[in-house]
C-alpha atoms as a PDB file:
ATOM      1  CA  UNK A   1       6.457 -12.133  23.421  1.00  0.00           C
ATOM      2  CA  UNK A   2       3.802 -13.705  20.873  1.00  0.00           C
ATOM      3  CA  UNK A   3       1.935 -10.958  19.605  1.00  0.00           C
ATOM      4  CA  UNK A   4      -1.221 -11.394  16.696  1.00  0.00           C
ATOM      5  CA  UNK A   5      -0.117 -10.278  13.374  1.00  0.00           C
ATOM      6  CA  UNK A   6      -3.064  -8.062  13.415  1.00  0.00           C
ATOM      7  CA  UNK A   7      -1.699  -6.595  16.673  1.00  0.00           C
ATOM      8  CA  UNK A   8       0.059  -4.039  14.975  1.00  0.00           C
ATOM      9  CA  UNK A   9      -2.548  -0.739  15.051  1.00  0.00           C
ATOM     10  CA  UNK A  10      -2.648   2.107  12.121  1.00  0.00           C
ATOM     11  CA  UNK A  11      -1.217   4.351  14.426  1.00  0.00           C
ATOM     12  CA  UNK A  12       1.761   2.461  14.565  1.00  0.00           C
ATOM     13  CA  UNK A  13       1.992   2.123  11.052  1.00  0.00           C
ATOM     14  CA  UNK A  14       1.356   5.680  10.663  1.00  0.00           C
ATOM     15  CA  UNK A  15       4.197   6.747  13.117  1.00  0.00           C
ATOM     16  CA  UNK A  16       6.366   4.476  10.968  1.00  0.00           C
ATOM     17  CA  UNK A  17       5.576   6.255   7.749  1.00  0.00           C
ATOM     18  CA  UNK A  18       6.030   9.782   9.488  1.00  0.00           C
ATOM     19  CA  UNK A  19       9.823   8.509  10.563  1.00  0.00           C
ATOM     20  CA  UNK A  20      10.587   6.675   7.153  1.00  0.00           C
ATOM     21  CA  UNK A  21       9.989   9.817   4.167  1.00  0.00           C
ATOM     22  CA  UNK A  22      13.130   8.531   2.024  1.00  0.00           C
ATOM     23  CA  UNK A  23      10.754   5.097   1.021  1.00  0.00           C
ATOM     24  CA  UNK A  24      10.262   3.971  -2.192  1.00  0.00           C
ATOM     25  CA  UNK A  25       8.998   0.628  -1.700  1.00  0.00           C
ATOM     26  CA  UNK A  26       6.738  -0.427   1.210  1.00  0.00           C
ATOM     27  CA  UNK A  27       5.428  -4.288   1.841  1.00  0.00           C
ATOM     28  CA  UNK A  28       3.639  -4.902   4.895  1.00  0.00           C
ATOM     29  CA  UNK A  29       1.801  -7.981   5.488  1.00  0.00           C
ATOM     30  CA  UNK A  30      -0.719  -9.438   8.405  1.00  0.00           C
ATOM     31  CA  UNK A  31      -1.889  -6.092   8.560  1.00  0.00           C
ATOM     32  CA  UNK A  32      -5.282  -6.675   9.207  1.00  0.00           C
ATOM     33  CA  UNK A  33      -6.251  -3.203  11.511  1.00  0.00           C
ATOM     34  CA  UNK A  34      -4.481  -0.819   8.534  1.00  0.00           C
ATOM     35  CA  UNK A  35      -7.082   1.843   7.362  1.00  0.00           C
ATOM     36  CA  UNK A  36      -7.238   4.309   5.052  1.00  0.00           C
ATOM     37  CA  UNK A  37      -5.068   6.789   7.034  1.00  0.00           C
ATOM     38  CA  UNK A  38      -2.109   4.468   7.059  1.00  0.00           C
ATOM     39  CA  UNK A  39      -1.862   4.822   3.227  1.00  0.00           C
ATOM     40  CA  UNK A  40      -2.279   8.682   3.698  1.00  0.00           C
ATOM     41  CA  UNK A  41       0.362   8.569   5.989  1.00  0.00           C
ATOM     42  CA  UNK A  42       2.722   7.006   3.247  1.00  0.00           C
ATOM     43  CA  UNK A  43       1.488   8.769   0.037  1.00  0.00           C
ATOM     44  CA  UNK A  44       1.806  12.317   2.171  1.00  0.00           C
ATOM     45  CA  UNK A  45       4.962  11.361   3.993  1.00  0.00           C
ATOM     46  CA  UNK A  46       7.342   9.411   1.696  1.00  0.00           C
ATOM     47  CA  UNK A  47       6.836  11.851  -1.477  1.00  0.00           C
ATOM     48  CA  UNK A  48       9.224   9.141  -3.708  1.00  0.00           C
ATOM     49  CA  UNK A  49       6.903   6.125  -2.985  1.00  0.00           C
ATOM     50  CA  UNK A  50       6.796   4.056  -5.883  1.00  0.00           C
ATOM     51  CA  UNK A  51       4.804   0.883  -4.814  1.00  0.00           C
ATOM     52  CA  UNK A  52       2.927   0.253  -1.714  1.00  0.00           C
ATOM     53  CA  UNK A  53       1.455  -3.290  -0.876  1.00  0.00           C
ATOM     54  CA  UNK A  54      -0.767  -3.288   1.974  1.00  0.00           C
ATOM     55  CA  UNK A  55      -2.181  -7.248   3.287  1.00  0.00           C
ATOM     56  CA  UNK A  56      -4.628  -8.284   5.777  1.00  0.00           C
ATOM     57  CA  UNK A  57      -5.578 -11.860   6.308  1.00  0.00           C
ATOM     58  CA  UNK A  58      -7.471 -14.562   4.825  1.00  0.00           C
ATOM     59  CA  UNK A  59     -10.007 -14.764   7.709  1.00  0.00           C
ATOM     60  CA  UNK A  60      -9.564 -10.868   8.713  1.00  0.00           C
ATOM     61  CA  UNK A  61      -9.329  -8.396   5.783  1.00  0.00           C
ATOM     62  CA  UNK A  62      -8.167  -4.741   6.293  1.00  0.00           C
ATOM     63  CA  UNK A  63      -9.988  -2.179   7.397  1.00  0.00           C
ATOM     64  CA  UNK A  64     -10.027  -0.244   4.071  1.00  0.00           C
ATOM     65  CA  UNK A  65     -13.292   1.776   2.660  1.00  0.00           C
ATOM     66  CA  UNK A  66     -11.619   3.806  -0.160  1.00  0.00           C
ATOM     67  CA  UNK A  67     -11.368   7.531   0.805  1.00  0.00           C
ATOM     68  CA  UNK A  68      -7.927   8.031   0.419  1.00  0.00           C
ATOM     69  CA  UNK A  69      -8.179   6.896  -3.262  1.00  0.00           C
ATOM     70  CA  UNK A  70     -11.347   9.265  -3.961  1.00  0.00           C
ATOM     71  CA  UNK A  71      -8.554  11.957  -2.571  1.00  0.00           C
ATOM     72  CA  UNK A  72      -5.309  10.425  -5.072  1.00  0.00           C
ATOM     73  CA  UNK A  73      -8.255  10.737  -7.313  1.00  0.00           C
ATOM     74  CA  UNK A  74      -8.968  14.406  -6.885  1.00  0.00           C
ATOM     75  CA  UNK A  75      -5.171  15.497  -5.873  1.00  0.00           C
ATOM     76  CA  UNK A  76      -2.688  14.617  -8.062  1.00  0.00           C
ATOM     77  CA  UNK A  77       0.043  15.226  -6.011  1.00  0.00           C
ATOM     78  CA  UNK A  78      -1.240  12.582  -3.376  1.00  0.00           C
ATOM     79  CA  UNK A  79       1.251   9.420  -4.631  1.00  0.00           C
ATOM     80  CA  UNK A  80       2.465  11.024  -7.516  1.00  0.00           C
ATOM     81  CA  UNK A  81       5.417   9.073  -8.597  1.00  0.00           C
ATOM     82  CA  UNK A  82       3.600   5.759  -7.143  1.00  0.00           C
ATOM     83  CA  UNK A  83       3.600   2.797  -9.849  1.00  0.00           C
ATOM     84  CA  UNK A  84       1.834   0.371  -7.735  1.00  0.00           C
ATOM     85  CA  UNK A  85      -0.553  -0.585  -5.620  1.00  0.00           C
ATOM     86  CA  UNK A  86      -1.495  -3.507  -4.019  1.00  0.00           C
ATOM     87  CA  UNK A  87      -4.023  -4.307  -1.191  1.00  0.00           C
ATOM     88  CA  UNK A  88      -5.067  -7.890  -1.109  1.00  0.00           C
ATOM     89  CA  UNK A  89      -7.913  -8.807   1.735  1.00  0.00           C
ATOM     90  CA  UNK A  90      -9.779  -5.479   1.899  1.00  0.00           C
ATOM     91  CA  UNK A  91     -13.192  -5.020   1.923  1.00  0.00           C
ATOM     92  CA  UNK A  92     -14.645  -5.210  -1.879  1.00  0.00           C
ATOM     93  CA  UNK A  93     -16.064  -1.846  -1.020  1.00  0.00           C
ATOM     94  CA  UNK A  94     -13.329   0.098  -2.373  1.00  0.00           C
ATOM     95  CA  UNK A  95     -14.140  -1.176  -6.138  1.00  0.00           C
ATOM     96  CA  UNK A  96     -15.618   1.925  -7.225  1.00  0.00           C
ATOM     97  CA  UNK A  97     -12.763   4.210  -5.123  1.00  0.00           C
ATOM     98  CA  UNK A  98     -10.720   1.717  -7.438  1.00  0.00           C
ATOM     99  CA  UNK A  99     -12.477   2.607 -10.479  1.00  0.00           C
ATOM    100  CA  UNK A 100     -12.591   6.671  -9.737  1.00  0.00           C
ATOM    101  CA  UNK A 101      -8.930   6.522  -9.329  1.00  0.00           C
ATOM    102  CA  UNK A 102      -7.814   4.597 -12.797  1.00  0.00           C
ATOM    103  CA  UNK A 103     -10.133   6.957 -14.524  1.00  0.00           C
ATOM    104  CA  UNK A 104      -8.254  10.360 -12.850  1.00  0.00           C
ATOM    105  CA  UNK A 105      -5.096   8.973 -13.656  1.00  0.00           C
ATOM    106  CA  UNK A 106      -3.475   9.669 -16.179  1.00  0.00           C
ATOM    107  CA  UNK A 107      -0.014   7.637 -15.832  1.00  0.00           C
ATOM    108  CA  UNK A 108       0.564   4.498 -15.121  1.00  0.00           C
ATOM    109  CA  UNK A 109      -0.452   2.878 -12.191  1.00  0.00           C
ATOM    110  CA  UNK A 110      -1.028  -1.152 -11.514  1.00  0.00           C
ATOM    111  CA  UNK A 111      -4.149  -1.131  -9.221  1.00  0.00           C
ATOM    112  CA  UNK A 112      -4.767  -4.059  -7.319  1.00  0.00           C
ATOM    113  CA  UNK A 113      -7.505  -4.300  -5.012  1.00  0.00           C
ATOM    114  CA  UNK A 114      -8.343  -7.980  -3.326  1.00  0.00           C
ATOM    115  CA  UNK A 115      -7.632 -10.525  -6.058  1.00  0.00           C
ATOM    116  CA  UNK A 116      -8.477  -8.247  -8.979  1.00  0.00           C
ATOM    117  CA  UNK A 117      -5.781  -6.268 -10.710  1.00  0.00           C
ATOM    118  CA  UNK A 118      -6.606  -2.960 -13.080  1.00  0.00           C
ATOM    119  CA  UNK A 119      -3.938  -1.455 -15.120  1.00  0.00           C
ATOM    120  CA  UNK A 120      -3.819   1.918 -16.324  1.00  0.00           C
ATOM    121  CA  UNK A 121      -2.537   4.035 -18.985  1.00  0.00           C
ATOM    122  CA  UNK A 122      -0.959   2.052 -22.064  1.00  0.00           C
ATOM    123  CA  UNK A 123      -1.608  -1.423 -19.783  1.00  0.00           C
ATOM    124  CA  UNK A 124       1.980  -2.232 -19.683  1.00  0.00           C
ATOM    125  CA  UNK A 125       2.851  -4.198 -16.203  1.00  0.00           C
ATOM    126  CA  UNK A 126       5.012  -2.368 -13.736  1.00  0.00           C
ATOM    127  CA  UNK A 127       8.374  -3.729 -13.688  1.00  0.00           C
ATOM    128  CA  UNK A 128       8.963  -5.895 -11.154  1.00  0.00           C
ATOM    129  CA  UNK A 129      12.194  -7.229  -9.405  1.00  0.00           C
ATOM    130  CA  UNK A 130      13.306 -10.714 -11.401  1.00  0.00           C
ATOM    131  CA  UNK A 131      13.624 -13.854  -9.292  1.00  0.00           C
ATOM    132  CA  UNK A 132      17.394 -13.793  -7.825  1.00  0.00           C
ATOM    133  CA  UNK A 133      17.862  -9.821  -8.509  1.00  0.00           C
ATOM    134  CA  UNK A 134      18.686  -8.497  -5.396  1.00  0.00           C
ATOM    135  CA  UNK A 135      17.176  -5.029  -4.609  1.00  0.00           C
ATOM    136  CA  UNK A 136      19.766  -2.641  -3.915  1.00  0.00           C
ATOM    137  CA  UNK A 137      18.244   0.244  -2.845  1.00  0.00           C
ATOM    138  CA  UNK A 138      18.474   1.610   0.685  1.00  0.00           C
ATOM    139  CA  UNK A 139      14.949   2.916   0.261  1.00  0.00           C
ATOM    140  CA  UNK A 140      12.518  -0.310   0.625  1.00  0.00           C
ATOM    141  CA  UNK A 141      11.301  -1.698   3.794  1.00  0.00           C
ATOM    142  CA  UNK A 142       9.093  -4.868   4.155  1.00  0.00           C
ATOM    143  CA  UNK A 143       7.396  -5.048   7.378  1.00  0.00           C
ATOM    144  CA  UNK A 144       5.836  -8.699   8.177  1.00  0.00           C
ATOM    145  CA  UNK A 145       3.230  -7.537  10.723  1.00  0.00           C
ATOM    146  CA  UNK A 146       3.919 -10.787  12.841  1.00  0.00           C
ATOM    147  CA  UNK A 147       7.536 -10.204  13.027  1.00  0.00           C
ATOM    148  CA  UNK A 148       7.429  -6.349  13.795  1.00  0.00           C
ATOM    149  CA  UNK A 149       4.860  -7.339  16.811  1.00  0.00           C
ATOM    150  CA  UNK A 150       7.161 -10.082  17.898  1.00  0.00           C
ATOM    151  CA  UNK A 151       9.785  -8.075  18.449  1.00  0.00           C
ATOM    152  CA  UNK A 152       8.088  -5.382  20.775  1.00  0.00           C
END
């Protein structure tokens, strides 16, 4: 069955966050009806999530308009060991949710919202996986949104 990337609903990604807490990495991409309460999902169910990286499309962005990081903002606790995160084609909306959040924080965190990237704390760059490392941990999932659908 040929299913739209942007078939895959928040609720499903919420469900999947619910039955995956032991996550430290998350990649989904194509996800173009994700909302606010799919990253909610992850920060409140997968308490060791390091990076999260969240996609729409070029021609359909997310569904994202920032309240969930005006809450990391005001709870602490909400993605507390997260290093990074990424969510390219969202709504330019969530700038000042953006902006809130790097000032609350005080670790650091590698924001990235649409094409722009802000950097807290000392403005060092999160470490990132070097081209041919392989990842060994049991706890990182990609999901390509197109791929997940396709196989339903």
């Amino acid at each position: 069955m040929d299913v739209p990337a942007h078939g895959l609903t928040s609720s499903s990604l919420i469900r999947l966050a619910k039955a995956c807490p032991k996550l430290t990495h998350v990649e989904i991409r194509g996800a173009t009806r994700a909302n606010d309460s799919v990253l909610y999902a992850f920060f409140d169910s997968c308490k060791n999530l390091e990076r999260i990286e969240i996609c729409g499309a070029d021609d359909c962005p997310g569904r994202f308009n920032g309240w969930v990081l005006k809450a990391m903002a005001l709870n602490p606790r909400l993605g507390k060991n997260l290093g990074a995160l990424i969510l390219t084609h969202q709504p330019e909306t969530m700038d000042q949710a953006a902006r809130d959040l790097y000032t609350a924080r005080k670790k650091q965190l590698q924001i990235s919202i649409g094409r722009v990237t802000v950097m807290l704390a000392d403005e060092e760059p999160v470490d990132e996986q070097k081209d041919g490392e392989e990842d060994e941990s049991d706890d990182s999932m990609e999901v390509d949104c197109k791929e997940a659908a396709d196989e339903e």
